[in-house]
Protein backbone atom coordinates (compact mmCIF):
# COMPACT_ATOMS: atom_id res chain seq x y z
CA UNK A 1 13.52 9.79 -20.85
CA UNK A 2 12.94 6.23 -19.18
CA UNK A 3 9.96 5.27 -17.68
CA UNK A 4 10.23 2.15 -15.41
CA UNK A 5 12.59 -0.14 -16.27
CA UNK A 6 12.38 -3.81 -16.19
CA UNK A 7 11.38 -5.90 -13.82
CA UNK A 8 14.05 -7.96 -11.25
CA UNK A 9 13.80 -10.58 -8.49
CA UNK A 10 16.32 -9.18 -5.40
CA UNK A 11 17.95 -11.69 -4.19
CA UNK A 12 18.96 -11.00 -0.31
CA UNK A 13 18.05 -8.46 2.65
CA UNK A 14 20.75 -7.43 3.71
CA UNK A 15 19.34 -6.29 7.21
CA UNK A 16 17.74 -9.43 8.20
CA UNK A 17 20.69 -11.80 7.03
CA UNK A 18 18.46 -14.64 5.88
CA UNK A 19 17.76 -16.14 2.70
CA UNK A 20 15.68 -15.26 0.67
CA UNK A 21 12.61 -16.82 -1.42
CA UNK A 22 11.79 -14.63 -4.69
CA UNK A 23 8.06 -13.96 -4.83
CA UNK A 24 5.82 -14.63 -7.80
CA UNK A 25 5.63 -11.47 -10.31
CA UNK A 26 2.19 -10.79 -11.82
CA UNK A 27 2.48 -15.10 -13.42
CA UNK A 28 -0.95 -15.36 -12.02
CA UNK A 29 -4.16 -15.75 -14.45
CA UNK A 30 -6.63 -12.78 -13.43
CA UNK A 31 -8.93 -15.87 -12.12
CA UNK A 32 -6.28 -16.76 -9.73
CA UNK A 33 -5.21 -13.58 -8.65
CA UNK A 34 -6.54 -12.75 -4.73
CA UNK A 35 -6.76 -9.61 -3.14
CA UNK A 36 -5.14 -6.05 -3.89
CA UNK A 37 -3.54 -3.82 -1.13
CA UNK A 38 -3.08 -0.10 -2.51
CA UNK A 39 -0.21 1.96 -1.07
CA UNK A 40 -1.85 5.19 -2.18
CA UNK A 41 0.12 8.72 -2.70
CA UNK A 42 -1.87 10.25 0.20
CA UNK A 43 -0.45 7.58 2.45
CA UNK A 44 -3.21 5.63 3.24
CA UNK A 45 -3.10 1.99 2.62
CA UNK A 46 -5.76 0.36 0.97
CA UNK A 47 -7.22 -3.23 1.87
CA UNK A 48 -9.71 -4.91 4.13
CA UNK A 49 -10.04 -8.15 5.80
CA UNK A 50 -8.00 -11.21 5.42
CA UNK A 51 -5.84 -12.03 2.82
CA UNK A 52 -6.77 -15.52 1.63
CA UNK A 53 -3.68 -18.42 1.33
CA UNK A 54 -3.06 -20.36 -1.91
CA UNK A 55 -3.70 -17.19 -4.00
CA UNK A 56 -1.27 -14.53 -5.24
CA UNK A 57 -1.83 -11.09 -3.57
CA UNK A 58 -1.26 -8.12 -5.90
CA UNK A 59 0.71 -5.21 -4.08
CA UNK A 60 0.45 -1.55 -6.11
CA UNK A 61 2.60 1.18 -4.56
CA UNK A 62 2.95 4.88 -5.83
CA UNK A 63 6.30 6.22 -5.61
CA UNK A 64 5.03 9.82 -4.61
CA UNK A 65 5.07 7.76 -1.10
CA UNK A 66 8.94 7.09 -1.04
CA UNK A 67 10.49 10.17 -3.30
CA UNK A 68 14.15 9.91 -2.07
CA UNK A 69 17.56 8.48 -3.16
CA UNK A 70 16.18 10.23 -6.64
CA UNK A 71 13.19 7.73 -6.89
CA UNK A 72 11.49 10.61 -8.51
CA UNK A 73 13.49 12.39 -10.94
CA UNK A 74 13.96 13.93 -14.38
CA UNK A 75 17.48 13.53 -14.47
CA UNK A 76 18.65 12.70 -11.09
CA UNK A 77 18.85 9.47 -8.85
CA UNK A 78 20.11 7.06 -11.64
CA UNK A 79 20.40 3.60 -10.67
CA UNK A 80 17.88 4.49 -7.85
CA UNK A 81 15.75 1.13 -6.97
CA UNK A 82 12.76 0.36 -5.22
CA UNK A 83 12.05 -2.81 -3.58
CA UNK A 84 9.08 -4.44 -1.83
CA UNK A 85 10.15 -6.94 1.24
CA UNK A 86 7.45 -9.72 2.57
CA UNK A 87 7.72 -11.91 5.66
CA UNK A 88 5.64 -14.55 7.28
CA UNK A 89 6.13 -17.20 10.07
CA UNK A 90 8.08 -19.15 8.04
CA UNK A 91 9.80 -16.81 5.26
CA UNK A 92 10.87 -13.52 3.67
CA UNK A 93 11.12 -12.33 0.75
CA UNK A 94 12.16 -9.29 -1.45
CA UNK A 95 10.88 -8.36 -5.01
CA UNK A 96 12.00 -4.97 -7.23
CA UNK A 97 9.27 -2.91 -7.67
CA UNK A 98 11.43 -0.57 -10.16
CA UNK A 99 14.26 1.89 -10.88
CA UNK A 100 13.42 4.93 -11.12
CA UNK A 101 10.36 7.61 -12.77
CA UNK A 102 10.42 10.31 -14.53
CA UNK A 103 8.57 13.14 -13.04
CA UNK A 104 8.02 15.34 -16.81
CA UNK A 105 6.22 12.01 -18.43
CA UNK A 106 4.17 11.31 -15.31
CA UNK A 107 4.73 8.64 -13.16
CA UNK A 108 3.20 4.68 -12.73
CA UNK A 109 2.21 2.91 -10.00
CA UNK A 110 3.94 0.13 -8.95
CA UNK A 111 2.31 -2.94 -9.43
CA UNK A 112 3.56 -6.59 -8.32
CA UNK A 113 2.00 -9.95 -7.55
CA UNK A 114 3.68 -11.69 -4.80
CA UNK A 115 2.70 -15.25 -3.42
CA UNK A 116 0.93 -17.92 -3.16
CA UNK A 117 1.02 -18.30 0.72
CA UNK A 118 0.58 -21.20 2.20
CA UNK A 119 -1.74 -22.64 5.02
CA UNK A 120 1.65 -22.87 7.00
CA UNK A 121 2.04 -19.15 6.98
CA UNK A 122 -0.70 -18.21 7.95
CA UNK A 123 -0.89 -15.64 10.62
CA UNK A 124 0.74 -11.54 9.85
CA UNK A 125 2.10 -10.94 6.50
CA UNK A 126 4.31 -7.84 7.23
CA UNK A 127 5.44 -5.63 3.98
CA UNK A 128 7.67 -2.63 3.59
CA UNK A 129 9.59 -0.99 1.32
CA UNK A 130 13.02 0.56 0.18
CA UNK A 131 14.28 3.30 -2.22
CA UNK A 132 18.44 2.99 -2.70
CA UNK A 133 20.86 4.32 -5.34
CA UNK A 134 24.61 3.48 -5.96
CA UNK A 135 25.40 6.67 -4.02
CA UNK A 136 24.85 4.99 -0.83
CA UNK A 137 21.09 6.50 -0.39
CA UNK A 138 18.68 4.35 1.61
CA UNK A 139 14.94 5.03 2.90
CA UNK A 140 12.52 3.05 3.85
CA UNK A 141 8.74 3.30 3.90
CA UNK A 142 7.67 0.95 7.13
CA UNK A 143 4.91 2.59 9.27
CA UNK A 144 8.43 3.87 11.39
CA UNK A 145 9.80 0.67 11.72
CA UNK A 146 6.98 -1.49 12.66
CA UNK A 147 5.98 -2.89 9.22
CA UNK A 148 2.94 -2.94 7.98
CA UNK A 149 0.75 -5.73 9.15
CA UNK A 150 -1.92 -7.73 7.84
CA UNK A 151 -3.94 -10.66 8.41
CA UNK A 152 -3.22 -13.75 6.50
CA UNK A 153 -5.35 -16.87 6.11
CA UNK A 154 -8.19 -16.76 8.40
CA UNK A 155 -7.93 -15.36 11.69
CA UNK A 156 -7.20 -17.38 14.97
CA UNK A 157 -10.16 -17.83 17.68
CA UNK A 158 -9.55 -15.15 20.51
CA UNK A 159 -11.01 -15.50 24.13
CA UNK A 160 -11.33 -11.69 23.69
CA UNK A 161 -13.77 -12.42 20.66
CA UNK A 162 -16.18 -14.05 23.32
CA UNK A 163 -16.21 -10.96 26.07
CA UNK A 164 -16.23 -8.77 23.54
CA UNK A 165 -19.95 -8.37 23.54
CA UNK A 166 -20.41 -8.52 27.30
CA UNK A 167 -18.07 -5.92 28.01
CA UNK A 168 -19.75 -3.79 25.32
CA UNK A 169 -22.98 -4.42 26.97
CA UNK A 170 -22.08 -3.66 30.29
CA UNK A 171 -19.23 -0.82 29.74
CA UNK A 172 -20.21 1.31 26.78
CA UNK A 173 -23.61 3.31 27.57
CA UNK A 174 -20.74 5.41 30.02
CA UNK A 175 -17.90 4.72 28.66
CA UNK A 176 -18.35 4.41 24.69
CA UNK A 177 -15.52 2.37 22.78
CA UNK A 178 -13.12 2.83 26.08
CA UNK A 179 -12.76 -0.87 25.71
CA UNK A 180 -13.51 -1.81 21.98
CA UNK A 181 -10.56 -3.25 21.33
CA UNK A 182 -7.94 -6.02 23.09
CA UNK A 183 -4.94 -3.22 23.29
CA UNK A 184 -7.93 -0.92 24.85
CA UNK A 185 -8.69 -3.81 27.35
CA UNK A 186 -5.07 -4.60 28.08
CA UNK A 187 -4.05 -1.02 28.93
CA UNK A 188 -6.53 -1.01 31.45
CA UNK A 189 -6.74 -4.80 32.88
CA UNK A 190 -5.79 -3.53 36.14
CA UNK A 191 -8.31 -1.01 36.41
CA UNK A 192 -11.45 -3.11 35.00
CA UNK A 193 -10.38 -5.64 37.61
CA UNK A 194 -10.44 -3.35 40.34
CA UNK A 195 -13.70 -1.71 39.71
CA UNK A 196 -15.88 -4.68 38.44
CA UNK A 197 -14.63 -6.80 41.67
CA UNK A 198 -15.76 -4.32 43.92
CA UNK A 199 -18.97 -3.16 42.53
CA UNK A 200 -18.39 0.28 41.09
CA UNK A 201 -18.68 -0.80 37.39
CA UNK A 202 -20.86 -1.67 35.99
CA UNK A 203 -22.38 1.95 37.40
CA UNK A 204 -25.31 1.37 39.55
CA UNK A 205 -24.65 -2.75 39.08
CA UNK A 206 -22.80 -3.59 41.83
CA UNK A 207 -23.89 -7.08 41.32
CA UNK A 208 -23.00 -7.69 37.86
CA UNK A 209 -19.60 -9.22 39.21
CA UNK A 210 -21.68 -12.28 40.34
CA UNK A 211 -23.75 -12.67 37.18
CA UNK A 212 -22.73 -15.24 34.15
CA UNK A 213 -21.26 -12.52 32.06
CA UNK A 214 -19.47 -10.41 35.06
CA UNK A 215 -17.92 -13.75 36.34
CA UNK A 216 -16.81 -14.39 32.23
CA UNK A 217 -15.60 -10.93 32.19
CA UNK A 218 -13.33 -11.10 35.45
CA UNK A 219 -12.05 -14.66 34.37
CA UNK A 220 -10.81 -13.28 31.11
CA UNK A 221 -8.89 -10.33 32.62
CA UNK A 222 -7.46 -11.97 35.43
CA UNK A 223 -6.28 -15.14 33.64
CA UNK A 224 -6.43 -14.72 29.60
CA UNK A 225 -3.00 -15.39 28.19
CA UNK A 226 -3.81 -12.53 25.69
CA UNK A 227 -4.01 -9.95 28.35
């Protein structure tokens, strides 16, 4: 009974129709070697922060996540293949993760080092994943078709970064984290607009509009580029 097979750069994706650059497999010295993200069984992905450039990033993936096209097997799904895909703002990539695992010896965890980035892509580093076998079988593991996303290189200033605080300060003894985040913020531009401008919010602060932060506040939602 096999256990994963050898290791394989892929050499297209198919469903973008670009070329493709081959990441880096595991060449890295353990000095060199950056940050890990964990694609856990549960499906929860592990990782925090930004990914640094310059450095290889090590991607582990448990196949428990992806069992179809006979991924997981004792003596089906021969020839099945998984494969990691990568893109930045200036490239993609694909690397095979493996072929197939046998579920009566136990199974490994995928484990790959792609990278280095470089200061030119920084920005999202999207990842996903495939299962296929010569049958014609393909699934994908993508968060539903959005990728998953994570930061690389350091992050970019953001206007919202500066109101942030002031919003927090003024909004959340009523409201909570209503408007923690930028999506929060943008879903209801219209609304904050309305109600600062004419008084009602902050709640008993009908002058807050005219005040350093209120006036920093309305500025940002009525002419941020983010929003």
């Amino acid at each position: 009974m096999r256990t994963l097979l050898s290791f394989l750069a892929a050499a297209t994706i198919a469903a973008c129709n670009v070329p493709v650059e081959p990441a880096a497999e595991g060449t890295a010295s353990a000095a060199t070697v950056g940050p890990t993200i964990a694609f856990r069984a549960d499906g929860t992905v592990d990782h925090r922060g930004a990914i640094p450039v310059d450095v290889p990033v090590v991607v582990t993936y448990d196949p428990l996540r992806l069992a179809a096209c006979g991924l997981l097997g004792s003596t089906a799904g021969l020839g099945a293949r998984l494969e990691l895909f990568f893109k930045t703002a200036t490239r993609h990539g694909s690397v095979k993760l493996g072929d197939r695992w046998a579920v009566d010896q136990g199974r490994d965890v995928a484990k790959v080092a792609i990278g280095p980035f470089s200061a030119a892509e920084a920005g999202t580093l999207e990842l996903w994943f495939r299962a296929t076998n010569p049958t014609g079988c393909e699934a994908f593991d993508s968060q539903g078709g959005a990728n998953y996303d994570f930061q690389l290189g350091a992050p970019v200033p953001s206007a919202y970064d500066g109101v942030a605080p002031l919003i927090e300060a003024a909004c959340s003894d009523c409201h909570g984290a209503s408007f923690g985040t930028l999506d929060a913020v943008r879903t209801r531009r219209s609304a904050m607009i309305s109600a600062i401008s004419s008084g009602r919010m902050p709640k008993n602060n009908p002058g807050w509009k005219d005040t350093p932060a209120g006036k920093a506040v309305l500025d940002f939602l009525r002419t941020s580029p983010e929003l």
